[in-house]
C-alpha atoms as a PDB file:
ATOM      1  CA  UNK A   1     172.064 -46.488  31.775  1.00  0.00           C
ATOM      2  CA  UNK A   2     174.446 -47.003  34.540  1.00  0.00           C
ATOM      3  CA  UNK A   3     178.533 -47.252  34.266  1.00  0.00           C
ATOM      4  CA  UNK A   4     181.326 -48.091  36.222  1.00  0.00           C
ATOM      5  CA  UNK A   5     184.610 -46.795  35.253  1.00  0.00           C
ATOM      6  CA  UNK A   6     187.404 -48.361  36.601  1.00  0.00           C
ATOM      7  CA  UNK A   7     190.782 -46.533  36.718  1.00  0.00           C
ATOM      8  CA  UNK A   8     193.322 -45.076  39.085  1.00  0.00           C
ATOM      9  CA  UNK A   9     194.591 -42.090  37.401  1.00  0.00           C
ATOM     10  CA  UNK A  10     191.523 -39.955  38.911  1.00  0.00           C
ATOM     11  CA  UNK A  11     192.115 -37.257  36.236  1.00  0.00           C
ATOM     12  CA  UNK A  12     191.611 -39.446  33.470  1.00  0.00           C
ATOM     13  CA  UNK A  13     188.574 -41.317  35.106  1.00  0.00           C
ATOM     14  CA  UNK A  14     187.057 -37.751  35.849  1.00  0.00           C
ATOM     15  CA  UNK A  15     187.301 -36.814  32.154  1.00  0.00           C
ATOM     16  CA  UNK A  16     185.614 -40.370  31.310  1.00  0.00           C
ATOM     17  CA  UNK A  17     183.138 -39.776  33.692  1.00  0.00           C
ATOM     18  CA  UNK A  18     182.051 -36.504  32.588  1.00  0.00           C
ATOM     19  CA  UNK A  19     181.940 -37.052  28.884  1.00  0.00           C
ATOM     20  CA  UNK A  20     179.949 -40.073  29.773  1.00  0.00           C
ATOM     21  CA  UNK A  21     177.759 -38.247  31.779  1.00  0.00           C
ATOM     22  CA  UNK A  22     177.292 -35.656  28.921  1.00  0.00           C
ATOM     23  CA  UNK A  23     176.057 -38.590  27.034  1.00  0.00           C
ATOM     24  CA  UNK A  24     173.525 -39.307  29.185  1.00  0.00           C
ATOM     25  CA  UNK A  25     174.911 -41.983  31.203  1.00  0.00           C
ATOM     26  CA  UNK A  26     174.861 -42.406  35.198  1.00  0.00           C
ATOM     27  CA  UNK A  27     178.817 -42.955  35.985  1.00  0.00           C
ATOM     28  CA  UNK A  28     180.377 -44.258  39.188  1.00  0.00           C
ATOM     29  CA  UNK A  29     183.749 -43.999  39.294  1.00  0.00           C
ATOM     30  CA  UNK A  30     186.263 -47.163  41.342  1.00  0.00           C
ATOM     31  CA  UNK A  31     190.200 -46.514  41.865  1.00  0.00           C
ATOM     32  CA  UNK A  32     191.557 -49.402  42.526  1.00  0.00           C
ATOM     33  CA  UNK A  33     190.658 -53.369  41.825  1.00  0.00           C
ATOM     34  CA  UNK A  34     189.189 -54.093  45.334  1.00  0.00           C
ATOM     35  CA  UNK A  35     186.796 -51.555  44.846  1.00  0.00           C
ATOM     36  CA  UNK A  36     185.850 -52.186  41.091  1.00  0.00           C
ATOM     37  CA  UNK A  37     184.907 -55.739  42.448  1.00  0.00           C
ATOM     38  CA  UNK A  38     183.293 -54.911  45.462  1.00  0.00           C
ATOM     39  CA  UNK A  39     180.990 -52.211  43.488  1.00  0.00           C
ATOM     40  CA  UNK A  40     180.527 -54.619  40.442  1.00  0.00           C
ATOM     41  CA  UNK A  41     179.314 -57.341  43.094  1.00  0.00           C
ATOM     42  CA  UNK A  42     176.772 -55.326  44.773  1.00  0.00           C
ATOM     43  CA  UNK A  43     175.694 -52.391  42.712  1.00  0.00           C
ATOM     44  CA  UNK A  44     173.641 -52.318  39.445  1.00  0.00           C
ATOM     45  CA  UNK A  45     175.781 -51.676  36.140  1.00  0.00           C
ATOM     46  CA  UNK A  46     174.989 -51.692  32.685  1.00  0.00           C
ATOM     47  CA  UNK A  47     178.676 -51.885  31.686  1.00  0.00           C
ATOM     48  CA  UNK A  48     181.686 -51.497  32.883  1.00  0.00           C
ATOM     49  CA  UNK A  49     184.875 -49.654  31.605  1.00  0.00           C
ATOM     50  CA  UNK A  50     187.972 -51.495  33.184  1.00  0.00           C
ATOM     51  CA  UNK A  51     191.870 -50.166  33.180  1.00  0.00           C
ATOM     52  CA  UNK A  52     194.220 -53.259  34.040  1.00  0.00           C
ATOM     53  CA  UNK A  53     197.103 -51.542  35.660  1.00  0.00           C
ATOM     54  CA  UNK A  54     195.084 -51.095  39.039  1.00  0.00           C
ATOM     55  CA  UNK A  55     196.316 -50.761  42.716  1.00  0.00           C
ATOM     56  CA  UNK A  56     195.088 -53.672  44.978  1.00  0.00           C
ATOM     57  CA  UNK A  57     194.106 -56.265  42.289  1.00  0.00           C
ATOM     58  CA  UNK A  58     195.400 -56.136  38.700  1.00  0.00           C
ATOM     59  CA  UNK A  59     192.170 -55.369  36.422  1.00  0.00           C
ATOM     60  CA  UNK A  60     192.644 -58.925  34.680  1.00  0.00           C
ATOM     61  CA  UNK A  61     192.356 -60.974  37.798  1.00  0.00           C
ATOM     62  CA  UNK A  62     188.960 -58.579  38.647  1.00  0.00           C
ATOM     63  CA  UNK A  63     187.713 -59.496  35.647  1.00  0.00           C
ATOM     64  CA  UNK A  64     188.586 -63.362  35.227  1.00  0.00           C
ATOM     65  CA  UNK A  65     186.302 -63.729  38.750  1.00  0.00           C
ATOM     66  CA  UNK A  66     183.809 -61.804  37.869  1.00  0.00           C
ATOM     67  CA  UNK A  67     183.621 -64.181  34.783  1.00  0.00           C
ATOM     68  CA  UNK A  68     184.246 -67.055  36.652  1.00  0.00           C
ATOM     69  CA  UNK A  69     180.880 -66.245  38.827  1.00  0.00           C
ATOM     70  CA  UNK A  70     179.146 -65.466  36.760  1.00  0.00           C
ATOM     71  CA  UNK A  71     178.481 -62.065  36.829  1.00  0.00           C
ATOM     72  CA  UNK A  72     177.559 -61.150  32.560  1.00  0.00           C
ATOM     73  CA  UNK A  73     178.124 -57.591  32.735  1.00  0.00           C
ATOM     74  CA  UNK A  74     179.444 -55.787  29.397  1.00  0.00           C
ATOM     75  CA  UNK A  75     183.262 -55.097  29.630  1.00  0.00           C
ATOM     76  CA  UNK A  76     185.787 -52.557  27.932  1.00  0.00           C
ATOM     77  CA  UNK A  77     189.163 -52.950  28.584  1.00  0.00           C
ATOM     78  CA  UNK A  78     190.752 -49.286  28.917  1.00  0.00           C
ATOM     79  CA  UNK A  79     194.415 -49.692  29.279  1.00  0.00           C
ATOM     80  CA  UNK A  80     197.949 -48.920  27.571  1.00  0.00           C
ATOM     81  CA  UNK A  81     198.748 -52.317  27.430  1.00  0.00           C
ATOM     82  CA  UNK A  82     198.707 -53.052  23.446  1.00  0.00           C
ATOM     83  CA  UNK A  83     200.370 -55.493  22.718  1.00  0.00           C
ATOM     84  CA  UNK A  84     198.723 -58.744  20.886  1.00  0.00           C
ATOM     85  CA  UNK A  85     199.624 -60.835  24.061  1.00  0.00           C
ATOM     86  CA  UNK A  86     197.810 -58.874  26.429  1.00  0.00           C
ATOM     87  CA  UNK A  87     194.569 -58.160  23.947  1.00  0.00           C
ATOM     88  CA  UNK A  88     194.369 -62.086  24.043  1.00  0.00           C
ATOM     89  CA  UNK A  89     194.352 -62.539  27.564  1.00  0.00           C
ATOM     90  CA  UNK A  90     192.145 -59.449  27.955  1.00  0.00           C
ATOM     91  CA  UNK A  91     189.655 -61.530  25.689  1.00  0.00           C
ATOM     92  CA  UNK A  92     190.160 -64.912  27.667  1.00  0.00           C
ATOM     93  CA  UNK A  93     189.602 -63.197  30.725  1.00  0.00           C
ATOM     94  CA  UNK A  94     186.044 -61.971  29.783  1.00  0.00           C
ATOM     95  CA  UNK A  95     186.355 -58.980  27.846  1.00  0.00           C
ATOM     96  CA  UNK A  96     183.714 -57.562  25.366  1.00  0.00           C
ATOM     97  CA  UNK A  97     185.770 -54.824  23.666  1.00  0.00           C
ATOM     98  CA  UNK A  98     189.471 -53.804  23.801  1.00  0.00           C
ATOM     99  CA  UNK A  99     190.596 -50.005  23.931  1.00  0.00           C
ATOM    100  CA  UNK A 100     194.211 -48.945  23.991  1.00  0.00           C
ATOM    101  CA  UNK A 101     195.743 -45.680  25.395  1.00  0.00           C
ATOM    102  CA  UNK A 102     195.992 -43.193  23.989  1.00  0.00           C
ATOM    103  CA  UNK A 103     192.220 -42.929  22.859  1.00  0.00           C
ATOM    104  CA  UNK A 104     189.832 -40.175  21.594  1.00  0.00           C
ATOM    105  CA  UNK A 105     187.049 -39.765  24.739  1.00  0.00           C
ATOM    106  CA  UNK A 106     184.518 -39.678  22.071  1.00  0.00           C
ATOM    107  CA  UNK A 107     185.094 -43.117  21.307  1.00  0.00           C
ATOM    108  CA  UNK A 108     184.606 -44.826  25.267  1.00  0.00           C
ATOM    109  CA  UNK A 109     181.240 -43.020  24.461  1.00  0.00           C
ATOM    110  CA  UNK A 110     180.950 -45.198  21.239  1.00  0.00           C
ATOM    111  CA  UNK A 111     181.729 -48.474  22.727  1.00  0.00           C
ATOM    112  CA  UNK A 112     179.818 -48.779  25.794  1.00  0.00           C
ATOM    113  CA  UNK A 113     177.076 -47.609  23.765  1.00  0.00           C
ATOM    114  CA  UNK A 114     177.308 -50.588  21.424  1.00  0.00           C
ATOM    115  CA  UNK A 115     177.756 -52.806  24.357  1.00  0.00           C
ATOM    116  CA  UNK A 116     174.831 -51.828  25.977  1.00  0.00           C
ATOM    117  CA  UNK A 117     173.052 -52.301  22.940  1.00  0.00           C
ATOM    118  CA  UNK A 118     174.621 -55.923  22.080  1.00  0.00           C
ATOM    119  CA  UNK A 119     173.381 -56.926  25.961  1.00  0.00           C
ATOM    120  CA  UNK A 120     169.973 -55.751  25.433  1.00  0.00           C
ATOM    121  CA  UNK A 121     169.835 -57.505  21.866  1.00  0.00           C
ATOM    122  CA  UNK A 122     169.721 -54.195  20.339  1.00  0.00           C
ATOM    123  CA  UNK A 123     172.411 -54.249  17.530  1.00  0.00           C
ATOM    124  CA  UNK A 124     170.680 -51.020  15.808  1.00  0.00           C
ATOM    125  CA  UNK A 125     172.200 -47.482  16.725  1.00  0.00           C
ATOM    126  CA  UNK A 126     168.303 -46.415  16.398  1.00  0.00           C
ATOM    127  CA  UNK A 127     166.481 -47.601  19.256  1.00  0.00           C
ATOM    128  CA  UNK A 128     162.652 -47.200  18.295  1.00  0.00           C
ATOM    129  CA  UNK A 129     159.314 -48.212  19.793  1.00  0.00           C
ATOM    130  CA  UNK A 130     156.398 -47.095  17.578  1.00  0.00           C
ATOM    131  CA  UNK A 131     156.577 -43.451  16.091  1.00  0.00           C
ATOM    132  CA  UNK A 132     159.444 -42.653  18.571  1.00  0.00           C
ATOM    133  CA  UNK A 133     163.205 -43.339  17.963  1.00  0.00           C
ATOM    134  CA  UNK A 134     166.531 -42.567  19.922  1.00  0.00           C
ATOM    135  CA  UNK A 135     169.669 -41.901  18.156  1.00  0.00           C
ATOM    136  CA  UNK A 136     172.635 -43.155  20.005  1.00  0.00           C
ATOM    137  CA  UNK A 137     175.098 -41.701  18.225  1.00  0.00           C
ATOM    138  CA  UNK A 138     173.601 -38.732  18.571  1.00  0.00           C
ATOM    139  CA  UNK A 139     171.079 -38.856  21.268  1.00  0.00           C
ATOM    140  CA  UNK A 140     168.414 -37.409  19.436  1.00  0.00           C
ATOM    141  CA  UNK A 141     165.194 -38.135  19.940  1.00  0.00           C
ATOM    142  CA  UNK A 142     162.401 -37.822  17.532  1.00  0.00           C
ATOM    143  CA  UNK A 143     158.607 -38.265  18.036  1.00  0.00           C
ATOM    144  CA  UNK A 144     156.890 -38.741  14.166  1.00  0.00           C
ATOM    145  CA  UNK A 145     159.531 -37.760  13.060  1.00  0.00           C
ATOM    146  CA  UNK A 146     159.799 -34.440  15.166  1.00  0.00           C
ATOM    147  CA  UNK A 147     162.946 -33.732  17.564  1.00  0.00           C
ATOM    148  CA  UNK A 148     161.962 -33.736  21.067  1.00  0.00           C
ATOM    149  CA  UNK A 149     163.709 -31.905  23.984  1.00  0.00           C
ATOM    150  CA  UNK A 150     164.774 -33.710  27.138  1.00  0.00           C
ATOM    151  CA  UNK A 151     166.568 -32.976  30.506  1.00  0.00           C
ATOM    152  CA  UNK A 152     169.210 -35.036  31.010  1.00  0.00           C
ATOM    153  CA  UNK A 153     166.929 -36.994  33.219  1.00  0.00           C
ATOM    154  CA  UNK A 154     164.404 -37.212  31.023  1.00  0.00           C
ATOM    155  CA  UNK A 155     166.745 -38.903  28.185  1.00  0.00           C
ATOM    156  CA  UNK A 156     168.442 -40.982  30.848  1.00  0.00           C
ATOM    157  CA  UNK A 157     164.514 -42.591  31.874  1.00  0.00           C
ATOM    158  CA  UNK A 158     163.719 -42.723  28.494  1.00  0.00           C
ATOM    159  CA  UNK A 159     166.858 -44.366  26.996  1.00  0.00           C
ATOM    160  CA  UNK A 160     166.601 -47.157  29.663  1.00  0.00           C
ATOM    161  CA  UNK A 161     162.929 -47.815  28.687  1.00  0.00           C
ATOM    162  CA  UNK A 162     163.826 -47.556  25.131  1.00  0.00           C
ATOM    163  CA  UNK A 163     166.704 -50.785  25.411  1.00  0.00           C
ATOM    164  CA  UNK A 164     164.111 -52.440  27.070  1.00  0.00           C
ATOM    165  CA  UNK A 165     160.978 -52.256  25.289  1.00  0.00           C
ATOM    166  CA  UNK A 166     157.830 -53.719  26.654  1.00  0.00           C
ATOM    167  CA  UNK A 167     159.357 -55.244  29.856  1.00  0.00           C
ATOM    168  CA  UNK A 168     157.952 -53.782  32.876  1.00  0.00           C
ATOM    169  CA  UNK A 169     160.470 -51.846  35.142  1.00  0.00           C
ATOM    170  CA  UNK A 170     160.357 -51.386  38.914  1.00  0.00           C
ATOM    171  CA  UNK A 171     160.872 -48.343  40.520  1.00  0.00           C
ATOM    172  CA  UNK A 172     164.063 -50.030  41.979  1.00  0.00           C
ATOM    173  CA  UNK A 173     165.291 -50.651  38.655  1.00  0.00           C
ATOM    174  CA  UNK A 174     164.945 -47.332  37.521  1.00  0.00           C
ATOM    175  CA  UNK A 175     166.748 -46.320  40.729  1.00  0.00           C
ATOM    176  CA  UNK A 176     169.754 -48.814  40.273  1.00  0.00           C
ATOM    177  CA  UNK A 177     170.093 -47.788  36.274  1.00  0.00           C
ATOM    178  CA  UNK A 178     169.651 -44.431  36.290  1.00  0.00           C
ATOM    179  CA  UNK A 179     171.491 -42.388  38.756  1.00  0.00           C
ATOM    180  CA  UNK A 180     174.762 -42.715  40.257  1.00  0.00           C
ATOM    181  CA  UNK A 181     175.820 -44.277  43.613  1.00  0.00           C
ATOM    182  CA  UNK A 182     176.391 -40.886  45.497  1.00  0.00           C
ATOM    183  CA  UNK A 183     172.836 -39.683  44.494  1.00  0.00           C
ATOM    184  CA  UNK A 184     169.324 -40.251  46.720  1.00  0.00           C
ATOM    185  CA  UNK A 185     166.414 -39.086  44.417  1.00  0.00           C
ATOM    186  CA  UNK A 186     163.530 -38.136  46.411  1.00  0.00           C
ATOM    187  CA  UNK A 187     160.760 -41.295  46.294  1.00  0.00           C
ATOM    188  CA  UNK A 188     158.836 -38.912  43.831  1.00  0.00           C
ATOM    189  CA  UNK A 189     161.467 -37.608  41.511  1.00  0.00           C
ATOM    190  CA  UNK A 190     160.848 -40.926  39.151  1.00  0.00           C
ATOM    191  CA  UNK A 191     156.579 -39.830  38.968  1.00  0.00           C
ATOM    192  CA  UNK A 192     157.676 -36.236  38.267  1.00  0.00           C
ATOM    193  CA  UNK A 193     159.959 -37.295  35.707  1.00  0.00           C
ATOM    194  CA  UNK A 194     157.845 -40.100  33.777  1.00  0.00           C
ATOM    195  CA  UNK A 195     155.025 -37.111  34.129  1.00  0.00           C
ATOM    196  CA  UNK A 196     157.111 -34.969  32.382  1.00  0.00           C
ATOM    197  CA  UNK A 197     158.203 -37.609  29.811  1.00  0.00           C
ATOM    198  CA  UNK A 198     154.272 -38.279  29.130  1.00  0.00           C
ATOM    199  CA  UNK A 199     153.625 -34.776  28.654  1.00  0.00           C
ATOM    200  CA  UNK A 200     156.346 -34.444  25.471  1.00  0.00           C
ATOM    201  CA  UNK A 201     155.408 -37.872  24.601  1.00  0.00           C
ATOM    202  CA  UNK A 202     151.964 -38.416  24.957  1.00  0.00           C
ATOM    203  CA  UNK A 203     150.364 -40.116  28.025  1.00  0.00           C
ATOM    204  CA  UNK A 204     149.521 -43.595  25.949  1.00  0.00           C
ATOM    205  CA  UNK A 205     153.439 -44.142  25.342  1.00  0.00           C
ATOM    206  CA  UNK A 206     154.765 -45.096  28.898  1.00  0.00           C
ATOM    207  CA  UNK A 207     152.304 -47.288  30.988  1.00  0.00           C
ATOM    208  CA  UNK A 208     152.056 -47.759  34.183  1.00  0.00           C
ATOM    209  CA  UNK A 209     152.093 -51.498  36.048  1.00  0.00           C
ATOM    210  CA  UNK A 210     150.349 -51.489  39.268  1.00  0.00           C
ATOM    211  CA  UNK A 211     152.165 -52.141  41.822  1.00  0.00           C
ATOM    212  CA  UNK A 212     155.195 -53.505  39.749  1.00  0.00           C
ATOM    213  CA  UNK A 213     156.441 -50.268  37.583  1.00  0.00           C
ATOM    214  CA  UNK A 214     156.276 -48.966  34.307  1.00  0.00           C
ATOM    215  CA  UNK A 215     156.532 -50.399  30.561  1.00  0.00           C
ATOM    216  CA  UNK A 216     157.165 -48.703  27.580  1.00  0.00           C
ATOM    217  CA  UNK A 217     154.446 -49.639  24.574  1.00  0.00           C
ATOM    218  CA  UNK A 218     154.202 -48.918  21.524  1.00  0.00           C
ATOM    219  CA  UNK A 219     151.193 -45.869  21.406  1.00  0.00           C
ATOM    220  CA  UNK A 220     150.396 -46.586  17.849  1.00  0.00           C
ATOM    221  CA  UNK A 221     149.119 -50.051  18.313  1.00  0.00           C
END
């Protein structure tokens, strides 16, 4: 899962970022309002995470024309601004969750987690397929029941399969969801990596489309 966190105090958005990234998440990082909606407009994100009090463009107008295109990607409003007033236009504007400052990291982690899952129609903190589950809240991952070791990779392919159960992803997809904008994986680090996810898995688990991707299926069936 991909996210794009929004914020001009850098130290604050690199502390975001990381404990994001510790939770298995690729993270971009914008500093300003222009940017945010240039890289929400042409990049792939699973959510966003979206201060108001930006240089360039405020984070509210961002937001309201992202809305007002269209463009359905999960919001969370990161900002000091508390009062009722402001949570109510943060709301008319678009947005899918509402966090104040000053905030425990832990709980970003929480809510774009739930908001991912909400999008995907996933309202469950256990994702499962079959005799294999993921544990958001504590990205475990069991196998009958078993825990299973993962790279950070690994989980990262896996979780994105896991949201989307049984729908065929392209390599692209993979691509846009799964690493960060700064990164160019190697056109064979996705085979190596669902090869390696088979092997702890079992080869029957994650199927391959020719010539259109991969699905996750339930093995058991």
């Amino acid at each position: 899962m991909r996210v794009l966190v929004v914020e001009d105090d850098r130290e604050l958005a690199s502390r975001v970022r990381e404990i994001l990234q510790g939770s298995g998440f690729a993270c971009d990082m914008a500093h300003d309002g222009d940017e945010a909606d240039f890289l929400a407009r042409t990049e792939s994100y699973d959510a966003v995470v979206l201060d108001l009090g930006l240089p360039q463009r405020d984070g509210l107008s961002v937001l309201t024309g992202w809305r007002e295109d269209n463009l359905d990607i999960p919001v969370l409003i990161l900002t000091a601004r508390g009062r009722w007033s402001e949570k109510r236009a943060g709301f008319h504007a678009g947005a899918d969750d509402y966090l104040t400052k000053p905030f425990e990291l832990g709980e970003v982690v929480l809510r774009v987690q739930a908001l991912i899952r909400r999008a995907a129609g996933r309202a469950s903190p256990e994702l499962r397929c079959g005799e294999l589950s993921l544990d958001t809240r504590s990205n475990e991952v069991r196998l009958r029941g078993q825990p299973v070791s993962l790279t950070n990779q690994e989980f990262r392919i896996l979780s994105y399969l896991l949201h989307h159960p049984g729908k065929v992803i392209s390599r692209t997809e993979f691509i846009e969801h799964v690493y960060e904008r700064d990164l160019d994986p190697d056109s064979n680090v996705l085979d190596v990596l669902i090869g390696r996810l088979r092997r702890k898995l079992g080869s029957d688990l994650i199927e391959t489309v020719r010539g259109q991707g991969f699905r996750l299926v339930d093995g058991g069936q």
